[in-house]
Protein backbone atom coordinates (compact mmCIF):
# COMPACT_ATOMS: atom_id res chain seq x y z
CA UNK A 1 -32.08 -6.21 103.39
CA UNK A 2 -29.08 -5.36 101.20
CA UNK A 3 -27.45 -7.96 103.53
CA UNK A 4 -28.87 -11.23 101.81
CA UNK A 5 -29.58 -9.69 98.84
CA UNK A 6 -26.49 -9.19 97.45
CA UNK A 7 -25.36 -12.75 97.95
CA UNK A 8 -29.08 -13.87 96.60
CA UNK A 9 -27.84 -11.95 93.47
CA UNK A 10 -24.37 -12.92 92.71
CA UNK A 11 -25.35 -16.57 93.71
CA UNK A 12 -28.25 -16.39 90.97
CA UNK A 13 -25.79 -14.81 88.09
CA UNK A 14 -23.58 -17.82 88.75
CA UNK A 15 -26.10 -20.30 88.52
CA UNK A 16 -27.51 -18.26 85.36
CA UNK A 17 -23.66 -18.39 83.49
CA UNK A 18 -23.17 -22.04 84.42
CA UNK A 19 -26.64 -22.87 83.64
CA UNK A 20 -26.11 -20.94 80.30
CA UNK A 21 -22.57 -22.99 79.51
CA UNK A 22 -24.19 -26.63 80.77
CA UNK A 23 -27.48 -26.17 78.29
CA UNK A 24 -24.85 -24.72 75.65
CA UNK A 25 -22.96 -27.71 75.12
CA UNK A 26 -25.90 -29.71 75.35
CA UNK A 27 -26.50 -28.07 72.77
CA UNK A 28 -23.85 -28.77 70.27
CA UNK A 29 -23.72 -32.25 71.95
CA UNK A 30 -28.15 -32.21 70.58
CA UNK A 31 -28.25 -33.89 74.08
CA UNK A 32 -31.92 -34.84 74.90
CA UNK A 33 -31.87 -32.80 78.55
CA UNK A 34 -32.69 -30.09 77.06
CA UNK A 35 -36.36 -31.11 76.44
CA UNK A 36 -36.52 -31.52 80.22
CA UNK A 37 -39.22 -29.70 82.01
CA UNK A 38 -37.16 -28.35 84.86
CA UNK A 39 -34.39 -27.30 82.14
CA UNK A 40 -36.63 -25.22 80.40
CA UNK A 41 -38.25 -23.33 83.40
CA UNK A 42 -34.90 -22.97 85.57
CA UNK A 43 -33.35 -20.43 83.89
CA UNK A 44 -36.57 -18.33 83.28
CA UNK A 45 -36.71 -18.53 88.01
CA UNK A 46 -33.33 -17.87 88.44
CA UNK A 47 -33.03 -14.92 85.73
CA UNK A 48 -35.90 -13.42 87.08
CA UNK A 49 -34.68 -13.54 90.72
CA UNK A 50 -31.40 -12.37 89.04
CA UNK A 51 -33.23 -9.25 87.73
CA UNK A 52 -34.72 -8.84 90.49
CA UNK A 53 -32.57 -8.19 92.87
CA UNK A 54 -30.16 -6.33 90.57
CA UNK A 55 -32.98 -3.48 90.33
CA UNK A 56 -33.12 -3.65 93.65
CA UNK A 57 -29.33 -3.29 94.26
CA UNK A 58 -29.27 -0.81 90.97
CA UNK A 59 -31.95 1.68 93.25
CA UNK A 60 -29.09 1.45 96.24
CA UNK A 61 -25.90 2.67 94.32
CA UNK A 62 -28.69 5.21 92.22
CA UNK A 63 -28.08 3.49 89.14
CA UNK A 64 -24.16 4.19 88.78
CA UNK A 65 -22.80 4.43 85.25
CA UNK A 66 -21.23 0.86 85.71
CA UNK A 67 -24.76 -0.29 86.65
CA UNK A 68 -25.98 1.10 83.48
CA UNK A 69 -22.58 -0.29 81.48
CA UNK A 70 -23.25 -3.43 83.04
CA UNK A 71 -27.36 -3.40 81.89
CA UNK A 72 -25.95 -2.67 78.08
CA UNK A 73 -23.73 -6.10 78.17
CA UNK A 74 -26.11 -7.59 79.79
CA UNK A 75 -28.84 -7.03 76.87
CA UNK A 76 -25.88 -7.83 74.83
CA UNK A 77 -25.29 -11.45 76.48
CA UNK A 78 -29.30 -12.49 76.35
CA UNK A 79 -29.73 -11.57 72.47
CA UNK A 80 -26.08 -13.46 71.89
CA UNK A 81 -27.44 -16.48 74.56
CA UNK A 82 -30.97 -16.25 72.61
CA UNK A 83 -29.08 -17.01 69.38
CA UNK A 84 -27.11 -19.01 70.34
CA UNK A 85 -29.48 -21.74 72.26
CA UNK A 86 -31.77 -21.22 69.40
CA UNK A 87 -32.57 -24.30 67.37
CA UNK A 88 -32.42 -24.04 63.72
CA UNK A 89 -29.97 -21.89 63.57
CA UNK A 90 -26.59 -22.69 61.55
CA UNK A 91 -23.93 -24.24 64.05
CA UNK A 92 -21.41 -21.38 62.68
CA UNK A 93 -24.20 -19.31 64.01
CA UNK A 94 -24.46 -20.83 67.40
CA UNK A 95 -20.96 -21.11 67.80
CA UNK A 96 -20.01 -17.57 66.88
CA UNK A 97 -22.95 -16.42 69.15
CA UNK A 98 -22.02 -18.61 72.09
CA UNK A 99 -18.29 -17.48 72.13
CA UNK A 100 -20.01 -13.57 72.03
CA UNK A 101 -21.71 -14.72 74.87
CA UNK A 102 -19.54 -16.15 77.02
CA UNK A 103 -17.18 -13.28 76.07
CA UNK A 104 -20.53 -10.51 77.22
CA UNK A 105 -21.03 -12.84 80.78
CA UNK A 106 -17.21 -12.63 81.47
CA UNK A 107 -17.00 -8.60 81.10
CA UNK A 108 -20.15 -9.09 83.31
CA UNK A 109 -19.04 -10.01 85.99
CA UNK A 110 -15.22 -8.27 85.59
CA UNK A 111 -18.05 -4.92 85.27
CA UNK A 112 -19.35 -6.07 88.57
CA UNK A 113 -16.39 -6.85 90.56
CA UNK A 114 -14.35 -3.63 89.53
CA UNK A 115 -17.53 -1.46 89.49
CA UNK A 116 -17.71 -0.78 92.76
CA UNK A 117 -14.07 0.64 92.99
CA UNK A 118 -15.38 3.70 91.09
């Protein structure tokens, strides 16, 4: 199983950061895609797959301290992302959070691909 997971996985967490940058600066740009239907419910599929089948993964490597390092930015990056996508909030706001976001997703995915070395 671990065989398709894995690529199921890091597939979904770069369609989540892309998604994440693309509905950002829609955002700032107050571009009307965002009241799409699809654009709403996407990212709520493929961050759940993305959850998913990092427990699953998580349960293989018995929850590694990068694993749990990487949960803790994680967290970090969805209450930034939350902020930051949030209307009403000041655009200093959103643009301080979404730089803090971008910054958690990167050390994401650096956590993930030098994690495994340990």
């Amino acid at each position: 199983m671990f065989v398709w997971v894995k690529p199921l996985h890091v597939t979904c967490a770069v369609l989540s950061a892309s998604f994440f940058v693309i509905r950002a600066l829609w955002m700032l740009q107050g571009s009307p895609w965002l009241r799409v239907l699809w654009v709403r419910v996407a990212p709520h599929v493929i961050d759940t797959v993305l959850l998913l089948s990092g427990v699953y993964l998580a349960t293989l490597w018995d929850w590694a301290t990068w694993i749990l390092v990487k949960l803790v930015v994680v967290v970090i990056y969805i209450g930034l992302g939350f902020v930051a996508l949030r209307s009403g909030t000041s655009p200093t706001l959103q643009r301080a959070s979404l730089a803090g976001a971008l910054v958690a997703v990167a050390c994401v995915f650096m956590i993930a691909m030098i994690g495994r070395a340990f």
